[in-house]
N, C-alpha and C. Protein backbone atom coordinates (compact mmCIF):
# COMPACT_ATOMS: atom_id res chain seq x y z
N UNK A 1 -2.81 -18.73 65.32
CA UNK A 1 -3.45 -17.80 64.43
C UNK A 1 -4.66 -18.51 63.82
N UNK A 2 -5.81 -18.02 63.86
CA UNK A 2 -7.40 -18.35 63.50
C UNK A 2 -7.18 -18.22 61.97
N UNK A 3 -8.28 -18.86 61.70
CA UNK A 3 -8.74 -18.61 60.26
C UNK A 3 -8.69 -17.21 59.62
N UNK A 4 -9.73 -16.57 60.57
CA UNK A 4 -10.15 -15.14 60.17
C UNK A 4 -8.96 -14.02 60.13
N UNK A 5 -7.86 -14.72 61.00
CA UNK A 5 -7.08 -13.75 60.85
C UNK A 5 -6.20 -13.89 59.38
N UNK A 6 -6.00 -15.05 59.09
CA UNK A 6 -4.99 -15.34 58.13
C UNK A 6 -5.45 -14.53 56.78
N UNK A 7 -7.05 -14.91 56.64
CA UNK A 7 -8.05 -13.98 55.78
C UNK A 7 -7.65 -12.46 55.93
N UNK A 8 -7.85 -12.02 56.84
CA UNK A 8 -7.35 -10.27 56.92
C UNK A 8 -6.08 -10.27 56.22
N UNK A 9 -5.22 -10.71 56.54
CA UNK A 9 -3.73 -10.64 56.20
C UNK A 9 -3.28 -10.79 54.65
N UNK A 10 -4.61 -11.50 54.45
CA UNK A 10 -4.35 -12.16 53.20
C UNK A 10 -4.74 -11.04 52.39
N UNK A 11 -6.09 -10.28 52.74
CA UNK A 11 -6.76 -9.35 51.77
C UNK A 11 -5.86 -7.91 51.94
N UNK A 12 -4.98 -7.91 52.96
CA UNK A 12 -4.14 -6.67 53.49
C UNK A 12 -3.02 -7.03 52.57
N UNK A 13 -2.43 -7.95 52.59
CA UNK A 13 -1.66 -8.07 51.16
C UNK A 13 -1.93 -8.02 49.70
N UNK A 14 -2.69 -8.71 49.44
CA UNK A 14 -3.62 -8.76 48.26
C UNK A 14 -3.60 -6.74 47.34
N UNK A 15 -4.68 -6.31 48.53
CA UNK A 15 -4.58 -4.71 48.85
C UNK A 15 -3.36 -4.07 48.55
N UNK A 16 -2.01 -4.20 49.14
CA UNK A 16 -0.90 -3.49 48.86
C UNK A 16 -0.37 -4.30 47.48
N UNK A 17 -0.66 -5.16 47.31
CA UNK A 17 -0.29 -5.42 46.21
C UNK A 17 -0.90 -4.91 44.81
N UNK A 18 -1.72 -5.26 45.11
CA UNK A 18 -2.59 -4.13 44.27
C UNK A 18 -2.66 -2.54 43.64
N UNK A 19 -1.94 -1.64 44.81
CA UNK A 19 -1.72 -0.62 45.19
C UNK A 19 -0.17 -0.27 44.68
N UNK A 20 0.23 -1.10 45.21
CA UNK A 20 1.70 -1.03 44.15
C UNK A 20 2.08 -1.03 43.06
N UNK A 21 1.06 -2.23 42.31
CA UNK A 21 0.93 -2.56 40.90
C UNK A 21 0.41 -0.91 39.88
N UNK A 22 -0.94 -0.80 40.70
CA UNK A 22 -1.25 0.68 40.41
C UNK A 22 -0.44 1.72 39.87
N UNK A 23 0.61 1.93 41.12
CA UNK A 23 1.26 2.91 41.49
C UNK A 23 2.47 3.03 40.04
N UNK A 24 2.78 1.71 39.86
CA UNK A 24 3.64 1.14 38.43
C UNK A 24 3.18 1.67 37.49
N UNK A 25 1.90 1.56 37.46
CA UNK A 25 1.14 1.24 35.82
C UNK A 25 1.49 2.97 35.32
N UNK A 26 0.63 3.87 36.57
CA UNK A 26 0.75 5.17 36.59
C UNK A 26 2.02 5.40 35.96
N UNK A 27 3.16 5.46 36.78
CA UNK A 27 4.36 5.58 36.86
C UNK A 27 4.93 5.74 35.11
N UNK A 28 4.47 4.45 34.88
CA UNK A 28 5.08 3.85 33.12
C UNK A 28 4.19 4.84 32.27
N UNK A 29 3.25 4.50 32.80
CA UNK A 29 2.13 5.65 31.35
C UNK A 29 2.82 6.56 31.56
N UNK A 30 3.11 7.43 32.58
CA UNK A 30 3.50 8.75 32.28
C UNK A 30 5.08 8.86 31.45
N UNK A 31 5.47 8.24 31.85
CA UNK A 31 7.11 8.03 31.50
C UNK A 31 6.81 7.49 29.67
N UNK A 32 5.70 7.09 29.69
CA UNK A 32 5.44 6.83 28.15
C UNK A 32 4.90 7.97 27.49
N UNK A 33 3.81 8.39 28.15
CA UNK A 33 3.14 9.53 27.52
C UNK A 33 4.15 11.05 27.73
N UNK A 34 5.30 11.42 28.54
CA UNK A 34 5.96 12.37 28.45
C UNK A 34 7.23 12.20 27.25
N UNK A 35 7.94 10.49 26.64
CA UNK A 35 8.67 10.57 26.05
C UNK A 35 8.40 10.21 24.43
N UNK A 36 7.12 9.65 24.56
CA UNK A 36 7.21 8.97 23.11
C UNK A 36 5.52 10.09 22.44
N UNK A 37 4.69 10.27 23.15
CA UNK A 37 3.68 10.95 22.52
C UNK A 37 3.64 12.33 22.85
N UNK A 38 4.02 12.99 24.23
CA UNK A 38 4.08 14.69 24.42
C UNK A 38 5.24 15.10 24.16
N UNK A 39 6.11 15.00 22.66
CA UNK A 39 6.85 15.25 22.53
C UNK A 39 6.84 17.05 22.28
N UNK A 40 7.18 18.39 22.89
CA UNK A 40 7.39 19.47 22.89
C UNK A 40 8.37 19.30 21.41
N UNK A 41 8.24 20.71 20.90
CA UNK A 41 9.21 21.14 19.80
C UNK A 41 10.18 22.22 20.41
N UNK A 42 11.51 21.58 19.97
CA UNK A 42 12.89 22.74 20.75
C UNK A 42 12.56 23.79 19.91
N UNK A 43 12.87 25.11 20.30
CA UNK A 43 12.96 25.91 19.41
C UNK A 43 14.39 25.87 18.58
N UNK A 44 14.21 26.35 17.21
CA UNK A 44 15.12 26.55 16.36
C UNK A 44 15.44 27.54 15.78
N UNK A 45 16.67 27.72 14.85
CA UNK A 45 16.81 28.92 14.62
C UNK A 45 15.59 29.13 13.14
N UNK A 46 15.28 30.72 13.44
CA UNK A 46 13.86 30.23 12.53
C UNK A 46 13.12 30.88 12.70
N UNK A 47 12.59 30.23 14.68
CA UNK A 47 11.45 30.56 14.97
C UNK A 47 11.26 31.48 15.61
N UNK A 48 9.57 32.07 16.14
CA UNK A 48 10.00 33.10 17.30
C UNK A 48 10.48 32.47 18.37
N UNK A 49 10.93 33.26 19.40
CA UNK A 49 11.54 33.28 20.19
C UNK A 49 10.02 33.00 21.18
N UNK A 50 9.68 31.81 21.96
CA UNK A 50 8.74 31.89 23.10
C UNK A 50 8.56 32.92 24.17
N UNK A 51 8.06 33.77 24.47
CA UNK A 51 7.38 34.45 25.67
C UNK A 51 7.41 33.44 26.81
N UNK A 52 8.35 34.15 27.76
CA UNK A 52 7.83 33.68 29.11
C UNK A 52 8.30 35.05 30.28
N UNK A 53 7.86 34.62 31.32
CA UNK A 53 7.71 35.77 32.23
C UNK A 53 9.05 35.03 33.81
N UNK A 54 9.97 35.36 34.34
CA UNK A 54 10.86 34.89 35.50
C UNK A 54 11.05 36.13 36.01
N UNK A 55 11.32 35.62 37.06
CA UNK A 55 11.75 36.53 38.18
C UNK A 55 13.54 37.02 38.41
N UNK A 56 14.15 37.84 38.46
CA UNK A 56 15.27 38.74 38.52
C UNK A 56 15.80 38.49 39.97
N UNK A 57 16.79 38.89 40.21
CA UNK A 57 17.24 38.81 41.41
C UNK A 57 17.28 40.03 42.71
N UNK A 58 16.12 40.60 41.75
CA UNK A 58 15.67 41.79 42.59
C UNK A 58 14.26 41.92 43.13
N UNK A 59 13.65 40.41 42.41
CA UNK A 59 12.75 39.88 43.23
C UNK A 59 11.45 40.77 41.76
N UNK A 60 11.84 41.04 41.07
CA UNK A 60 10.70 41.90 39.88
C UNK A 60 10.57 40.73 38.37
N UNK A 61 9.55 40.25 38.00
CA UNK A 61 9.08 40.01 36.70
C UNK A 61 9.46 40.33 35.89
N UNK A 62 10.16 39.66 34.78
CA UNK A 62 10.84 39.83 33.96
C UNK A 62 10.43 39.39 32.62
N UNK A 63 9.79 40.05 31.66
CA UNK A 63 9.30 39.07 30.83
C UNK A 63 10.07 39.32 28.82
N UNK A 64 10.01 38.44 28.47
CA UNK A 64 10.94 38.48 27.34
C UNK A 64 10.35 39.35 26.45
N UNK A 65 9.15 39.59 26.20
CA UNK A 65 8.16 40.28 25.54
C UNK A 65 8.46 42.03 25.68
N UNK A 66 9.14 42.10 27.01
CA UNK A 66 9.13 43.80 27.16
C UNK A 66 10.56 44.14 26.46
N UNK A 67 11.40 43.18 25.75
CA UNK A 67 12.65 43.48 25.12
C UNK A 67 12.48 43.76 23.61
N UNK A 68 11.26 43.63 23.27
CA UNK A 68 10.39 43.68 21.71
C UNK A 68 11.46 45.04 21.26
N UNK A 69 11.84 44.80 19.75
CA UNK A 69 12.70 45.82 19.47
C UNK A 69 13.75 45.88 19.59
N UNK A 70 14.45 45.24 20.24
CA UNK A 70 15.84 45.40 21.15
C UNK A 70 16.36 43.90 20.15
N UNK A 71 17.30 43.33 20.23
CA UNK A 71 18.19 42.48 19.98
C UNK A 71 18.62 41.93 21.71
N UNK A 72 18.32 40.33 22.08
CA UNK A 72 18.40 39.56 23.16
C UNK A 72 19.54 38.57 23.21
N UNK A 73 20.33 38.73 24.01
CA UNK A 73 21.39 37.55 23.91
C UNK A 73 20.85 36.65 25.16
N UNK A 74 19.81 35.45 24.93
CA UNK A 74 19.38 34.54 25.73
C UNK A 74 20.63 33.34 26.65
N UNK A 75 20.56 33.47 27.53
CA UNK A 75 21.86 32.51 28.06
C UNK A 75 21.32 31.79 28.98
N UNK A 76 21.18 30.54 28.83
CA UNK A 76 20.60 29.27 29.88
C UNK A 76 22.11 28.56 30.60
N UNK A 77 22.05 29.18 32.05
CA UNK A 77 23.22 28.42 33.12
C UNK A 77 23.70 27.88 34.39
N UNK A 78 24.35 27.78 34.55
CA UNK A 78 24.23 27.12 36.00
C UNK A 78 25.64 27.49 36.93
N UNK A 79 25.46 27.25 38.03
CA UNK A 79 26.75 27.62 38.77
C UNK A 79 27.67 26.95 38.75
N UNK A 80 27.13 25.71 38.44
CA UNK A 80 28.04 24.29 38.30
C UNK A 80 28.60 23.68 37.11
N UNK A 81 28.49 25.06 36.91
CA UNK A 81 28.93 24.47 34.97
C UNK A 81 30.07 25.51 34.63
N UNK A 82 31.55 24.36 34.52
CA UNK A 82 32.64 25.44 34.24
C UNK A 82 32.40 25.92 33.09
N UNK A 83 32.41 25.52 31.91
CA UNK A 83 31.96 26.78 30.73
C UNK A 83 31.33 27.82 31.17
N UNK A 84 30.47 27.43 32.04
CA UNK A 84 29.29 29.01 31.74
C UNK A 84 30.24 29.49 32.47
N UNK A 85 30.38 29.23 33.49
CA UNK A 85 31.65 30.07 34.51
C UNK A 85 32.47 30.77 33.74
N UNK A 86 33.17 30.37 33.02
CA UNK A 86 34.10 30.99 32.04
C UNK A 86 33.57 31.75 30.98
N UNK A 87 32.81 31.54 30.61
CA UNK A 87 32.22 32.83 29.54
C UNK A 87 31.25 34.07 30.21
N UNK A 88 31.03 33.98 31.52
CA UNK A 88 30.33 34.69 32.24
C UNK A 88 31.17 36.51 32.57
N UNK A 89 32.38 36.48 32.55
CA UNK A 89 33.33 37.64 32.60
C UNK A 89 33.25 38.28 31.01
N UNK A 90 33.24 37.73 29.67
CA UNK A 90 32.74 38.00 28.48
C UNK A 90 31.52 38.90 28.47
N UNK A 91 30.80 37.66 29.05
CA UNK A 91 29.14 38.33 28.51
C UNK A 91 29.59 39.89 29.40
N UNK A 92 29.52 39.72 30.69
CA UNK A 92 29.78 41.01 31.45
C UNK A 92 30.88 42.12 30.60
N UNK A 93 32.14 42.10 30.36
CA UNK A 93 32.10 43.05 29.70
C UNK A 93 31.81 43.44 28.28
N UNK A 94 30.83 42.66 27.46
CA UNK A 94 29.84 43.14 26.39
C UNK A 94 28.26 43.75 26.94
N UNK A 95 28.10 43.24 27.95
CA UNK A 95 26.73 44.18 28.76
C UNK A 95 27.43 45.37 28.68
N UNK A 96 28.42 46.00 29.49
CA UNK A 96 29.02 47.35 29.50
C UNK A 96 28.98 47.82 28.34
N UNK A 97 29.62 46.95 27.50
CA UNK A 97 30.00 48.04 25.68
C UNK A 97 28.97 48.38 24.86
N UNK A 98 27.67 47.64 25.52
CA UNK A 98 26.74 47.75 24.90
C UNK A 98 25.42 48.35 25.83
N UNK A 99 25.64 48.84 27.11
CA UNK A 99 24.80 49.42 28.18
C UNK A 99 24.08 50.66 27.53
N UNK A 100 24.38 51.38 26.33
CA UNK A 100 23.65 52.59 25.70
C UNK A 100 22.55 52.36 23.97
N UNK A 101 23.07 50.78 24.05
CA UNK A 101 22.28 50.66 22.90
C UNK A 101 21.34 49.71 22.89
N UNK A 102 20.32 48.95 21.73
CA UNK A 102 19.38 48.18 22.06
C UNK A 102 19.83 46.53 21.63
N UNK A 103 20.28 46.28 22.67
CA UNK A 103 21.05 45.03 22.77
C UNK A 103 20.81 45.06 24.64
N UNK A 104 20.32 43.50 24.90
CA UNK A 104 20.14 42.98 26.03
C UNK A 104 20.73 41.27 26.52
N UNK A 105 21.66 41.23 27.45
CA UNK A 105 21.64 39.77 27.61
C UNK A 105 20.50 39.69 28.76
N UNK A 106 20.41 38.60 28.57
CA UNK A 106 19.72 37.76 29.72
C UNK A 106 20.14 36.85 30.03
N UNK A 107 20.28 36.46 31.45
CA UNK A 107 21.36 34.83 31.81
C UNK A 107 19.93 34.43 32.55
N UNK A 108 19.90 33.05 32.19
CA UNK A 108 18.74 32.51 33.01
C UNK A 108 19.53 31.38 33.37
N UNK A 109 19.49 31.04 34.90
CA UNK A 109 19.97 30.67 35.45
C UNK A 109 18.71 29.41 36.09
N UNK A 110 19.01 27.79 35.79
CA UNK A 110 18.27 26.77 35.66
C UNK A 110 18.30 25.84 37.17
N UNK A 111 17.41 26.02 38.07
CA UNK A 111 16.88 25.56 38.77
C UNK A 111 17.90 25.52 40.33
N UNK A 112 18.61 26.93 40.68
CA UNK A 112 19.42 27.07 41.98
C UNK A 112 19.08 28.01 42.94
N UNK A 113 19.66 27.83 43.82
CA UNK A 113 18.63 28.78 44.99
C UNK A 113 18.71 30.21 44.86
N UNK A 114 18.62 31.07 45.05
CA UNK A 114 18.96 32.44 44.80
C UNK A 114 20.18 32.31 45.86
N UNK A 115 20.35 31.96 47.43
CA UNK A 115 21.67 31.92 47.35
C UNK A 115 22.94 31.37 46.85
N UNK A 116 22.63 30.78 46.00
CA UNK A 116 24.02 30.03 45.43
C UNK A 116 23.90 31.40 44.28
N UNK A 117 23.26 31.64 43.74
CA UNK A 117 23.15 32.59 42.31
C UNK A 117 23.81 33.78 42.83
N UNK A 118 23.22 34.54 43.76
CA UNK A 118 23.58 35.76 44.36
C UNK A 118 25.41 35.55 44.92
N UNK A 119 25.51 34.87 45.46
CA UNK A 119 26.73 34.36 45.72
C UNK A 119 27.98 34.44 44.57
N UNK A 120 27.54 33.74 43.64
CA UNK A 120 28.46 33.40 42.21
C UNK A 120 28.33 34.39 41.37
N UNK A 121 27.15 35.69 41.27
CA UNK A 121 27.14 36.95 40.77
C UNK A 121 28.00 37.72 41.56
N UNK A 122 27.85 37.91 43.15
CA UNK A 122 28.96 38.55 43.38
C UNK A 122 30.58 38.53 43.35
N UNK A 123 30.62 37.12 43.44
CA UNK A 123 31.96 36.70 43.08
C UNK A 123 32.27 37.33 41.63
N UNK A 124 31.52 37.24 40.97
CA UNK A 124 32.17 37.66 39.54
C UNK A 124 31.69 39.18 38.76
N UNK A 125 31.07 39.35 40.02
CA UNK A 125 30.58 40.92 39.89
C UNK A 125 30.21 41.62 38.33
N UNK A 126 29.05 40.46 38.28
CA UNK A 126 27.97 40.55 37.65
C UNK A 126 27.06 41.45 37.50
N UNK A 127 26.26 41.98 36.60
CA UNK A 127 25.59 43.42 36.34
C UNK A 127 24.40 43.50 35.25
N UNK A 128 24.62 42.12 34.76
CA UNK A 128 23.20 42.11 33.71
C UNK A 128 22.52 41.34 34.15
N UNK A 129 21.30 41.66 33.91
CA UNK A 129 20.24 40.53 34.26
C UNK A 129 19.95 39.30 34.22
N UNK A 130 20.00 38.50 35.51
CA UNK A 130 19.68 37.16 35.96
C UNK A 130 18.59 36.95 36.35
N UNK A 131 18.09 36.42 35.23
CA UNK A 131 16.58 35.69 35.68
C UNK A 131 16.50 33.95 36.35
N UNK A 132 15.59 33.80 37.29
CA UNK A 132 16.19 32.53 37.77
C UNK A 132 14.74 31.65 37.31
N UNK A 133 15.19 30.48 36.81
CA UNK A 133 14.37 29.33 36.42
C UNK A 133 14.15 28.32 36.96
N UNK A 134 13.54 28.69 38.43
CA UNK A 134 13.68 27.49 39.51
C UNK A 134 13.44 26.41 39.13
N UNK A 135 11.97 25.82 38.58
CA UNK A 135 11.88 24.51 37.90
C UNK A 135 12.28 24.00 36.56
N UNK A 136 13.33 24.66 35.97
CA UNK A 136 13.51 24.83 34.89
C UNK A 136 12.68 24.41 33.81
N UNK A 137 11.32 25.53 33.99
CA UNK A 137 10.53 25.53 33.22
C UNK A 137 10.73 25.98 31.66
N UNK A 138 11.30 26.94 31.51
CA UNK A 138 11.66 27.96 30.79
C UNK A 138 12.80 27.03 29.51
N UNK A 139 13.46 26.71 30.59
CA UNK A 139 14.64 25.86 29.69
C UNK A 139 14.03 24.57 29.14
N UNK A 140 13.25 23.84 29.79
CA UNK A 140 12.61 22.83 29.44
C UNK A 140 11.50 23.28 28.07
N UNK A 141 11.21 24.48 28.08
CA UNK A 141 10.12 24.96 26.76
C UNK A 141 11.19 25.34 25.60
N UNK A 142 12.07 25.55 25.64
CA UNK A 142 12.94 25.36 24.51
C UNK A 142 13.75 24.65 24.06
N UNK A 143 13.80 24.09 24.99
CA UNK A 143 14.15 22.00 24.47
C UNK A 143 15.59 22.30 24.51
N UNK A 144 16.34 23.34 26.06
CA UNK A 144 17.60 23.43 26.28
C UNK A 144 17.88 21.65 27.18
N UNK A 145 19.25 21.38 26.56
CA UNK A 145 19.50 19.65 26.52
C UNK A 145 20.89 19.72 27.44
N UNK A 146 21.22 20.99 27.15
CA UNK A 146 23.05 20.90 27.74
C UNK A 146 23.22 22.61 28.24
N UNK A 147 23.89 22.85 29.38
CA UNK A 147 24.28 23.94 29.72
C UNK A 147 26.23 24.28 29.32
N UNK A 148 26.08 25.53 28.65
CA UNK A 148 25.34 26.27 28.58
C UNK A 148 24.85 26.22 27.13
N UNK A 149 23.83 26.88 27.25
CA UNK A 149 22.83 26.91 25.86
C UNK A 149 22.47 28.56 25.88
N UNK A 150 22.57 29.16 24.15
CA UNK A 150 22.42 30.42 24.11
C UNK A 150 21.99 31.07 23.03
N UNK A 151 20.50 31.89 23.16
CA UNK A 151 20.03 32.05 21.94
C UNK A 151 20.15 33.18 21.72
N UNK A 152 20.90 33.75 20.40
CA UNK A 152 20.22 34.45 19.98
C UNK A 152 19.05 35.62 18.77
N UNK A 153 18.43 36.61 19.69
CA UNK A 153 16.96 36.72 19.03
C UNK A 153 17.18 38.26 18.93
N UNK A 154 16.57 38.48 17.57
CA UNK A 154 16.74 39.83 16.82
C UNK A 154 15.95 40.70 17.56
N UNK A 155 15.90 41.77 17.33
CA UNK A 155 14.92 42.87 17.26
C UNK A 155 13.82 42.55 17.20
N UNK A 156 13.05 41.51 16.29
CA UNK A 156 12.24 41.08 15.53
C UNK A 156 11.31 39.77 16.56
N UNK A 157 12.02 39.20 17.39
CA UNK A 157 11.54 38.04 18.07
C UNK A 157 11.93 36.79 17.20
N UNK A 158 13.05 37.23 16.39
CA UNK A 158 13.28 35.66 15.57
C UNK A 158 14.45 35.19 16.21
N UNK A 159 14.70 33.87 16.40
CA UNK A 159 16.03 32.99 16.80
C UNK A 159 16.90 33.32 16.24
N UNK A 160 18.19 33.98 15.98
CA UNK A 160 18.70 33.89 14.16
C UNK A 160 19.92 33.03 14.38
N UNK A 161 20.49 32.48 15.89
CA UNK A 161 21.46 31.77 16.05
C UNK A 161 21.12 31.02 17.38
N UNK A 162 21.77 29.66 17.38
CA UNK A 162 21.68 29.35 19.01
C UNK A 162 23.48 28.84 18.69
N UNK A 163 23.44 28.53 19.77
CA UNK A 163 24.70 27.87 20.37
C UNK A 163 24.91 27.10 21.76
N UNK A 164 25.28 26.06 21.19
CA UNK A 164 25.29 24.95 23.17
C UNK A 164 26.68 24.90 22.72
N UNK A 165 27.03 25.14 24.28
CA UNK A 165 28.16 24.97 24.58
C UNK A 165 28.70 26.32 25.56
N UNK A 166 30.37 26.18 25.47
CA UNK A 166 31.07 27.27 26.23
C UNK A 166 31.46 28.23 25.04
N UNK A 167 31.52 29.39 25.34
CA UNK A 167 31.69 30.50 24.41
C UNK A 167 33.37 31.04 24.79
N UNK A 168 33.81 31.31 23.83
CA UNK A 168 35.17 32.33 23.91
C UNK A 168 34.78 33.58 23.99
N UNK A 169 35.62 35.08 24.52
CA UNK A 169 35.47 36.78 24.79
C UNK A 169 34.94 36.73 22.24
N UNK A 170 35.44 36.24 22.04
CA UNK A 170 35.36 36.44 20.35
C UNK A 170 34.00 36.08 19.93
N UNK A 171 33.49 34.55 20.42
CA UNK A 171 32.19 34.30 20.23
C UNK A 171 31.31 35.79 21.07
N UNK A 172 31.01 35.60 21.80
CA UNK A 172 30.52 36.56 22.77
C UNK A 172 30.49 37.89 21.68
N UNK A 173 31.49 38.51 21.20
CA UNK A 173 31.30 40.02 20.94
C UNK A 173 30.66 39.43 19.55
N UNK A 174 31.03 38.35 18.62
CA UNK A 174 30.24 38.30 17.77
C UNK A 174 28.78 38.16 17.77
N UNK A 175 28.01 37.56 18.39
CA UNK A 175 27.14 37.37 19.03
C UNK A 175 26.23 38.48 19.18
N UNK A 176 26.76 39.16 20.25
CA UNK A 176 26.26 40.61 20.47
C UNK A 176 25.77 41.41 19.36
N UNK A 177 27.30 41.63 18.05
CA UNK A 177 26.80 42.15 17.04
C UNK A 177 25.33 41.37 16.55
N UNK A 178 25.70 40.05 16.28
CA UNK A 178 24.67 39.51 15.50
C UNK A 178 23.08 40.02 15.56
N UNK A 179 22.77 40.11 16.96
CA UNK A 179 21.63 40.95 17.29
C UNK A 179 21.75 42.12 17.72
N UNK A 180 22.25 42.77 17.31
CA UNK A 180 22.32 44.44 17.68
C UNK A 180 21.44 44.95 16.30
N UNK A 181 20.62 45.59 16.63
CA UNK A 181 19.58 45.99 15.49
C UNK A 181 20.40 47.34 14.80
N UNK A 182 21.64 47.81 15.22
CA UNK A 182 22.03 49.01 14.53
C UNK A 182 23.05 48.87 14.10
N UNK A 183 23.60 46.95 14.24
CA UNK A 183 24.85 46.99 13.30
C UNK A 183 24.80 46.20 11.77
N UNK A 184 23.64 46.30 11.30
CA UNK A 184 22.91 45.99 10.07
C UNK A 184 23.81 46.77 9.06
């Protein structure tokens, strides 16, 4: 092996090394600048309730804004999460008891394929609206930390309760009342 070659080899390492180091520096800033300075605010009970727009499992736009008026039972879940599993037959029969008045759940369902979703709705023969949050964008803007997580928002667009965790058929109907704008 020549001189000149050892030189190439040398600057071809040099180069990836370089490139790697780079690739680090990037890496850390961001991991710095997403945990310690872009810190987002969770929502609380309090505030309004954020606007965002997901898609249904009927393939239509769904946006939180067109429930204005109504009382929202927000539900962030997953298929893989026995709580939500278990409070999911609840929420369903309070959608029914409440199918004539202005009270809405919403289950947003955090980052699964529509076939696993469609699948685990029919199994449990499901009937209220599932909005799906592929990148769990949605959940990530309200600073949801643990599934399941569940807000809910008045008539008004205000938070007036959240709750993380698994719910009992008792939580659930209380709940419902809480935002039902006509049981004031």
């Amino acid at each position: 092996m020549d001189k000149e070659e050892r030189a190439k080899r040398k600057r071809r390492r040099l180069w990836m090394r370089t490139a790697v180091l780079m690739t680090l520096a990037v890496v850390v800033s961001y991991v710095f600048y997403t945990n310690f300075v872009h810190t987002e605010e969770a929502v609380s009970e309090g505030d309004q309730a954020p606007n965002f727009t997901l898609m249904n499992m009927d393939g239509e736009r769904v946006e939180l804004a067109d429930y204005e008026g109504q009382g929202v039972f927000l539900n962030f879940w997953g298929t893989y999460c026995p709580p939500c599993e278990e409070e999911m037959p609840y929420m369903e029969d309070q959608h029914q008891a409440y199918l004539d008045d202005d009270v809405e759940i919403l289950a947003v369902n955090v980052g699964e394929s529509e076939l696993t979703i469609d699948r685990f709705v029919d199994r449990l023969q499901l009937t209220f609206p599932i909005l799906m949050d592929e990148n769990s964008d949605v959940m990530d803007y309200y600073g949801v930390g643990q599934l399941p997580a569940t807000y809910m928002i008045d008539e008004n667009g205000e938070v007036v309760h959240i709750r993380v965790g698994g719910m009992s058929e008792e939580h659930v109907q209380d709940f419902m009342q809480m935002v039902d704008p006509t049981a004031s």
